[in-house]
C-alpha atoms as a PDB file:
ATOM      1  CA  UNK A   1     132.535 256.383   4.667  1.00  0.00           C
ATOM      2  CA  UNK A   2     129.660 257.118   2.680  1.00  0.00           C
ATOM      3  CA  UNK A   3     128.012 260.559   2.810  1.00  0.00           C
ATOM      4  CA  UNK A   4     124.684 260.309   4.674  1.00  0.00           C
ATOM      5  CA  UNK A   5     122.914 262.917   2.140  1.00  0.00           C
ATOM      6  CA  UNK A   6     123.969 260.376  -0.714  1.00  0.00           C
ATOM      7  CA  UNK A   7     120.624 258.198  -1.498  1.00  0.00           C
ATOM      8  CA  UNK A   8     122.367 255.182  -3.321  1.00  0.00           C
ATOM      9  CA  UNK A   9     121.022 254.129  -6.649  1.00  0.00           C
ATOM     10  CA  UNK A  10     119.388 251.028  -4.642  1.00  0.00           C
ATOM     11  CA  UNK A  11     117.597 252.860  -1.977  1.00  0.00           C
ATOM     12  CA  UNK A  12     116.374 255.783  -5.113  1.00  0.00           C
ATOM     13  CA  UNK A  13     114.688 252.699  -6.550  1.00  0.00           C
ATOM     14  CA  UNK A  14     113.219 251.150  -3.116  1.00  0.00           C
ATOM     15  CA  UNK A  15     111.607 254.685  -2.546  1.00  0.00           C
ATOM     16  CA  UNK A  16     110.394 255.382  -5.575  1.00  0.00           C
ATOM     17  CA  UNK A  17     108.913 252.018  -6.217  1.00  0.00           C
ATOM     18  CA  UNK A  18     106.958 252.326  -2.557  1.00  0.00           C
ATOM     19  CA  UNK A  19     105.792 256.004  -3.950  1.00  0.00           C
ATOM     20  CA  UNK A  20     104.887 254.670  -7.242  1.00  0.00           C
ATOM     21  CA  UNK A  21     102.847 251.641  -4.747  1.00  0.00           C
ATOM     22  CA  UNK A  22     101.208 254.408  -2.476  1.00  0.00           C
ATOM     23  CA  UNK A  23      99.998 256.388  -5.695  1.00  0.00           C
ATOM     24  CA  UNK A  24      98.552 252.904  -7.430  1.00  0.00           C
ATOM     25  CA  UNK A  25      96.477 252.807  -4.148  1.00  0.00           C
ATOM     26  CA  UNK A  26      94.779 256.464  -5.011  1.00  0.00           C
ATOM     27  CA  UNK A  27      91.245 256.873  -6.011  1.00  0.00           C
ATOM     28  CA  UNK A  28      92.546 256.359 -10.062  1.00  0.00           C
ATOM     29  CA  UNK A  29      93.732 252.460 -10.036  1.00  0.00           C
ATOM     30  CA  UNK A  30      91.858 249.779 -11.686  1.00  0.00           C
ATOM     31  CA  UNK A  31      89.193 248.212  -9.355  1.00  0.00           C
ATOM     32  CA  UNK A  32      86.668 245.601  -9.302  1.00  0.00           C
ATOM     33  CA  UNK A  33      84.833 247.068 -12.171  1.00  0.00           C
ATOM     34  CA  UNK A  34      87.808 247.455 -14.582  1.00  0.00           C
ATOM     35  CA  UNK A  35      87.494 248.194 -18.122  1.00  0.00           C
ATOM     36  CA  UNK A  36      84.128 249.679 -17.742  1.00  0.00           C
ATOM     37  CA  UNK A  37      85.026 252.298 -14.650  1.00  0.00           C
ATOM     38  CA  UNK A  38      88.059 253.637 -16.577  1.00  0.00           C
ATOM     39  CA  UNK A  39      85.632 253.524 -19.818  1.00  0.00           C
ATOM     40  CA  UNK A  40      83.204 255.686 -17.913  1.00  0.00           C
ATOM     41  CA  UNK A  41      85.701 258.201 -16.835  1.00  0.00           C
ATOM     42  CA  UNK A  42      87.116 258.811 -20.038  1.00  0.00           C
ATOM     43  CA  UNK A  43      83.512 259.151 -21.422  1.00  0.00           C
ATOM     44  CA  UNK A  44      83.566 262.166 -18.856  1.00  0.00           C
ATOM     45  CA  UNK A  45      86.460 263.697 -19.677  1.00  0.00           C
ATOM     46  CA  UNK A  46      86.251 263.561 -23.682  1.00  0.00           C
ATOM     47  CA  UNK A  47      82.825 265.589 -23.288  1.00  0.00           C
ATOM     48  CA  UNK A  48      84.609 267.988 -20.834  1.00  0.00           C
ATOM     49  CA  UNK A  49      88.088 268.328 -23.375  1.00  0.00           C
ATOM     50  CA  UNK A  50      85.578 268.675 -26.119  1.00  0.00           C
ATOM     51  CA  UNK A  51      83.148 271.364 -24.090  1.00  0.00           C
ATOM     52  CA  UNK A  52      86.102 273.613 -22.666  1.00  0.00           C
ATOM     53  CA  UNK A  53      88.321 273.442 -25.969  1.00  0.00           C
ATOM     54  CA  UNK A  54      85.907 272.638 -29.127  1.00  0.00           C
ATOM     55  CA  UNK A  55      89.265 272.556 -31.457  1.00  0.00           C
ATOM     56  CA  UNK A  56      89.770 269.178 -29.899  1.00  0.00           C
ATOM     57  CA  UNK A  57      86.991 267.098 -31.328  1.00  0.00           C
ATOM     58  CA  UNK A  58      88.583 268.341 -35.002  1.00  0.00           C
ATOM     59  CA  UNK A  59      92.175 266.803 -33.712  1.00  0.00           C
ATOM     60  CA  UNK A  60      90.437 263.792 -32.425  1.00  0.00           C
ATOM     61  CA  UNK A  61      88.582 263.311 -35.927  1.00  0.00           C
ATOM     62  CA  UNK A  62      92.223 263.752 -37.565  1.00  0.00           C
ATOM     63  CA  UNK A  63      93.793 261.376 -35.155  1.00  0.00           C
ATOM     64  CA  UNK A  64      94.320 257.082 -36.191  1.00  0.00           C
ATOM     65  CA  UNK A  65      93.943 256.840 -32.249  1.00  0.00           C
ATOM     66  CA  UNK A  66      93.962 258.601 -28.836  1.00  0.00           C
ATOM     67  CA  UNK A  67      95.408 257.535 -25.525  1.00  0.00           C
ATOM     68  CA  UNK A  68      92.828 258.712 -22.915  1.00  0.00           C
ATOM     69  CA  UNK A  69      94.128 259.127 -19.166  1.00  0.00           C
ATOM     70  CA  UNK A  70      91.073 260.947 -17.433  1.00  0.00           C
ATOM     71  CA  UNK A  71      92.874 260.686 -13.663  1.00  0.00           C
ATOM     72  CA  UNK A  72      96.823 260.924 -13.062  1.00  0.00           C
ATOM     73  CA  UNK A  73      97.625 261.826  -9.751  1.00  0.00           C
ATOM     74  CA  UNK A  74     101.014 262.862  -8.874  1.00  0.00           C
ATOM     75  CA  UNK A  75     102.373 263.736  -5.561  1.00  0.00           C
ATOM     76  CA  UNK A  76     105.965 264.453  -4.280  1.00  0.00           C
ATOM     77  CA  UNK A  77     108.524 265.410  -1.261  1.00  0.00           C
ATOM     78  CA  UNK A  78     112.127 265.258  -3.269  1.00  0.00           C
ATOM     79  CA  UNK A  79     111.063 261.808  -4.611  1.00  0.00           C
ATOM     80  CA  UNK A  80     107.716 261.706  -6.533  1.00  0.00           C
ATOM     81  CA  UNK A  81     106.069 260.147  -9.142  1.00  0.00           C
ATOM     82  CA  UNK A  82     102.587 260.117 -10.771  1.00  0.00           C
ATOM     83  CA  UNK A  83     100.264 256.892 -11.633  1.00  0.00           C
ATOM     84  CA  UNK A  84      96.687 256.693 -13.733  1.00  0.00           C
ATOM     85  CA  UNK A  85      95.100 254.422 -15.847  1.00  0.00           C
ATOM     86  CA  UNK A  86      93.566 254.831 -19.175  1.00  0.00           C
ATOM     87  CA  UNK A  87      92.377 253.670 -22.153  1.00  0.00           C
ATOM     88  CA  UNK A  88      93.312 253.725 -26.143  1.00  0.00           C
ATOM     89  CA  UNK A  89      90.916 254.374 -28.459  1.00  0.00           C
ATOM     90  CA  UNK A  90      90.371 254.294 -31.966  1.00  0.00           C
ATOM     91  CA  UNK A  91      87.096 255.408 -33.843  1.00  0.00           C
ATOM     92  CA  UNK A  92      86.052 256.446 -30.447  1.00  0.00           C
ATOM     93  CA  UNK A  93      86.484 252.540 -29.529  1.00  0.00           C
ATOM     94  CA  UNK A  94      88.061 251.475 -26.583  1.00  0.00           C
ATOM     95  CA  UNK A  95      90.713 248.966 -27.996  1.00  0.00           C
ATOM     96  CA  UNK A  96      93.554 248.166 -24.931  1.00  0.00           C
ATOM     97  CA  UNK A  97      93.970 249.507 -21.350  1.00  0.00           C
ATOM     98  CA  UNK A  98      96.804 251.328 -20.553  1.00  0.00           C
ATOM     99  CA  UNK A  99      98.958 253.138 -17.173  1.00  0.00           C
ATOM    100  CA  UNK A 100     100.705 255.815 -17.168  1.00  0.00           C
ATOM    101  CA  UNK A 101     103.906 255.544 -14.209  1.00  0.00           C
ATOM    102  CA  UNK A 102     106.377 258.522 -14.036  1.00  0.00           C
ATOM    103  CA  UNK A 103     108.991 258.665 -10.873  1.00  0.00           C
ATOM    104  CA  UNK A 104     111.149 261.419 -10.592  1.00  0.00           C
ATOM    105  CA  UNK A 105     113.338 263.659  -8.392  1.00  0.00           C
ATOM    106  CA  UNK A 106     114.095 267.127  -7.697  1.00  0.00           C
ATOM    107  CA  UNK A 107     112.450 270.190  -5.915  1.00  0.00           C
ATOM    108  CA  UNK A 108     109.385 269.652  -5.501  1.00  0.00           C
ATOM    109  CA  UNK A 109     106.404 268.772  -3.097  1.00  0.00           C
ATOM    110  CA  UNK A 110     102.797 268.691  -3.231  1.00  0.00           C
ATOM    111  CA  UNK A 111     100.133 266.378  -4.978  1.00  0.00           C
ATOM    112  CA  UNK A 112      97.877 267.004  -8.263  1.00  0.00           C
ATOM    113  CA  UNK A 113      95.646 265.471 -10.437  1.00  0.00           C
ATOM    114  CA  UNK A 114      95.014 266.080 -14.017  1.00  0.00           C
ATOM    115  CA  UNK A 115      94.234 264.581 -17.342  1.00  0.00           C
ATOM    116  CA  UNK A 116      95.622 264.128 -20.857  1.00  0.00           C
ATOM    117  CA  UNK A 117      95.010 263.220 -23.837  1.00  0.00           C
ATOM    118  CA  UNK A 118      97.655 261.846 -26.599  1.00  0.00           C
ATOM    119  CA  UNK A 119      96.719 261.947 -30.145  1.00  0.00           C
ATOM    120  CA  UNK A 120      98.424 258.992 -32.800  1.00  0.00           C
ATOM    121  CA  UNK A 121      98.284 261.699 -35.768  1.00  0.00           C
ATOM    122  CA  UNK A 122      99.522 258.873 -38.140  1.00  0.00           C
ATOM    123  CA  UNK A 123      99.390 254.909 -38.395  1.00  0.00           C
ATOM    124  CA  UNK A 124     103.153 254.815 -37.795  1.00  0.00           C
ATOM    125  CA  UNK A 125     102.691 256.803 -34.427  1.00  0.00           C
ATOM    126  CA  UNK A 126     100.128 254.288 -33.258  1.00  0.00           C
ATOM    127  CA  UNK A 127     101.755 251.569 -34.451  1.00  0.00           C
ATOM    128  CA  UNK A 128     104.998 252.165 -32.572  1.00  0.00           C
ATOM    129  CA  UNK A 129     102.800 253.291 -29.580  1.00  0.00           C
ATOM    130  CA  UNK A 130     100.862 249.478 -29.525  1.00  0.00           C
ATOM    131  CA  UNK A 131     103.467 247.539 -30.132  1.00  0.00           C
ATOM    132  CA  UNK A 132     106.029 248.665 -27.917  1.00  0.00           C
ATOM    133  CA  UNK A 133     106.949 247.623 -24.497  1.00  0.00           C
ATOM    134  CA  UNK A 134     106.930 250.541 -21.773  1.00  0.00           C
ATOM    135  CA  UNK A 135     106.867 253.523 -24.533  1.00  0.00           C
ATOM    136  CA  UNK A 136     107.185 256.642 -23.168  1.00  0.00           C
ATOM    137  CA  UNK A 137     106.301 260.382 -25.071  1.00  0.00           C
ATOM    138  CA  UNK A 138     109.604 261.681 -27.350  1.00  0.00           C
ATOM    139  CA  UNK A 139     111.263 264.492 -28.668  1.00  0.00           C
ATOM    140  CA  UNK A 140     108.588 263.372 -31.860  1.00  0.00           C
ATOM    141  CA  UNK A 141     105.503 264.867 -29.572  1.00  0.00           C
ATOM    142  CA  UNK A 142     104.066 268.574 -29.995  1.00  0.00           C
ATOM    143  CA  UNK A 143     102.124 269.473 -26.897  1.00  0.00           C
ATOM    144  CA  UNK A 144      98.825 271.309 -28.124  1.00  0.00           C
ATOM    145  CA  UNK A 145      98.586 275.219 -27.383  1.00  0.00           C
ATOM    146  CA  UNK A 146      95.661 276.860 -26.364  1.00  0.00           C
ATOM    147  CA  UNK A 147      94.462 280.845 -26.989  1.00  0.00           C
ATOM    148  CA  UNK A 148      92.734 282.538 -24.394  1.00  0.00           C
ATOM    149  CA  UNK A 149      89.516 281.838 -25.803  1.00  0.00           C
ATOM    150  CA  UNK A 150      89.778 278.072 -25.424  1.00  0.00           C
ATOM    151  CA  UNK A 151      90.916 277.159 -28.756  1.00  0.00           C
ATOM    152  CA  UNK A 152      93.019 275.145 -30.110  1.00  0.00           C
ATOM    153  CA  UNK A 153      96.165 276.860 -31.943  1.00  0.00           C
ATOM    154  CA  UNK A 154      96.193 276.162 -36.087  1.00  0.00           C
ATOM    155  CA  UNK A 155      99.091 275.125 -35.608  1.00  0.00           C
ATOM    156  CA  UNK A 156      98.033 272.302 -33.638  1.00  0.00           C
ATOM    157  CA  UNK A 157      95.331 271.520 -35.862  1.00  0.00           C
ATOM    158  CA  UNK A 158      97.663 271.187 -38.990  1.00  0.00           C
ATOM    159  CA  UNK A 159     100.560 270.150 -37.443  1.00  0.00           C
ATOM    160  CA  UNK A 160     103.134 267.189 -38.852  1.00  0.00           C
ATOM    161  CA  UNK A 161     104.468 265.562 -35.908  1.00  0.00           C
ATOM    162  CA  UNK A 162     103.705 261.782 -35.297  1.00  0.00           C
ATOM    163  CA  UNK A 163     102.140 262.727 -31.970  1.00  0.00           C
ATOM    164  CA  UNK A 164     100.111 265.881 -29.971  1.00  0.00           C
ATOM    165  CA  UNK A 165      99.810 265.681 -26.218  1.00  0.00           C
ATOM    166  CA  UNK A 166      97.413 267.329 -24.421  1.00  0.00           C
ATOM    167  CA  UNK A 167      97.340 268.065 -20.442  1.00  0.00           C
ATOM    168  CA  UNK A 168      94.300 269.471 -18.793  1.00  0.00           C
ATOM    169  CA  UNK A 169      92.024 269.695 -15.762  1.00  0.00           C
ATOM    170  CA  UNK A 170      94.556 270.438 -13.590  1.00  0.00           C
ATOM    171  CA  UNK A 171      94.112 270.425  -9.660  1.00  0.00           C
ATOM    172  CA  UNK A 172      96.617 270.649  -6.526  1.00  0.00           C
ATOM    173  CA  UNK A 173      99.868 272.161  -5.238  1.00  0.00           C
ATOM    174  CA  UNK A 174     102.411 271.329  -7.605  1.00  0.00           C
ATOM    175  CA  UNK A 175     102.597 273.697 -10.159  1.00  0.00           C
ATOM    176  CA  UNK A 176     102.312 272.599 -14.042  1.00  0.00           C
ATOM    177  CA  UNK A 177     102.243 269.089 -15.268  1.00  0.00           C
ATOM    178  CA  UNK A 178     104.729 267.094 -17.594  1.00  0.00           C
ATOM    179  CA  UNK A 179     104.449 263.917 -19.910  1.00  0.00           C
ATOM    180  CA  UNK A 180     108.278 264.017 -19.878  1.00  0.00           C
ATOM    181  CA  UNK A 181     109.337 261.162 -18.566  1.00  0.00           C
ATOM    182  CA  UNK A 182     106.168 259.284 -18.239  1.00  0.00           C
ATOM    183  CA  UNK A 183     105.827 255.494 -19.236  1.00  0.00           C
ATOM    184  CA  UNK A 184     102.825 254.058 -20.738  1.00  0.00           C
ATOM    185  CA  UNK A 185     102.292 249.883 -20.572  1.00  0.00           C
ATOM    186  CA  UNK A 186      99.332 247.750 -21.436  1.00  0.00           C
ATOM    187  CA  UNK A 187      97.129 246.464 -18.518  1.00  0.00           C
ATOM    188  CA  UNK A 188      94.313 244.217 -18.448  1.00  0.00           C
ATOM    189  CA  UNK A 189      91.913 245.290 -16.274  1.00  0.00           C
END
């Protein structure tokens, strides 16, 4: 007789995929004005990364490419997941549309929204990143520290890794915000 507290792998993927359905249906998904609405909102949040931590236009200049996500909301009770859309840039150029899905379990409940940013710091990085089918951020990703002042770390700024995330603008209930986790696939808007 099975244990009724066991959730079988079957039923783990049945809730999380409804989850990862209800979170799709948020204010962040792709709508009727595609491309240009999630172009718009990362305009936004590039001038407010680059207004509340100024270090972050110099990574972005040192950067082959950056993976925008202005919106990823995230919500949980045991299961949860997160879901946003976003764009990949390059010269400042939007070049593909992207999502970001994450579903996880644990202790937790509560919803939040925030940003990020990832930055390709070489062509290899990017490469892998475009050409790969559900990649998701690695052991090969430095997240980027901030002083009190708003700055970004030099260490940050003249680091070696292949990849530096970023997470900002956080809002809500669950407390802090991880890329861990967190797959990224090509959309077309």
């Amino acid at each position: 007789m099975e244990n009724s507290k066991t959730i079988s792998r079957r039923g783990f993927l049945a809730v999380a995929t409804a989850g990862t359905a209800v979170l799709a249906g948020c204010a962040n998904g792709v709508n009727s004005q595609g491309g240009s609405r999630i172009d718009q909102r990362i305009d936004v949040t590039r001038n407010f990364l680059f207004s509340t931590y100024p270090g972050t236009a110099q990574l972005e200049a040192k950067a082959t490419g950056v993976l925008w996500m202005p919106l990823i909301t995230k919500a949980g009770f045991g299961v949860g997941g997160s879901y946003g859309t976003g764009a990949l840039r390059i010269a400042n150029s939007t070049v593909d549309y992207y999502e970001a899905l994450q579903a996880n379990v644990g202790l937790q409940l509560g919803a939040q929204q925030y940003a990020h940013a990832l930055f390709f710091m070489t062509p290899e990085a990017l490469a892998n990143f475009r050409t790969s089918h559900g990649w998701s951020v690695g052991a090969d990703a430095e997240y980027a520290l901030v002083d009190q002042g708003g700055n970004i770390s030099a260490e940050t700024l003249t680091t070696l890794e292949p990849v530096v995330a970023m997470v900002f603008a956080q809002a809500g209930l669950i407390a802090g915000a991880t890329l861990g986790g967190t797959k990224y696939r090509r959309i077309i808007p």
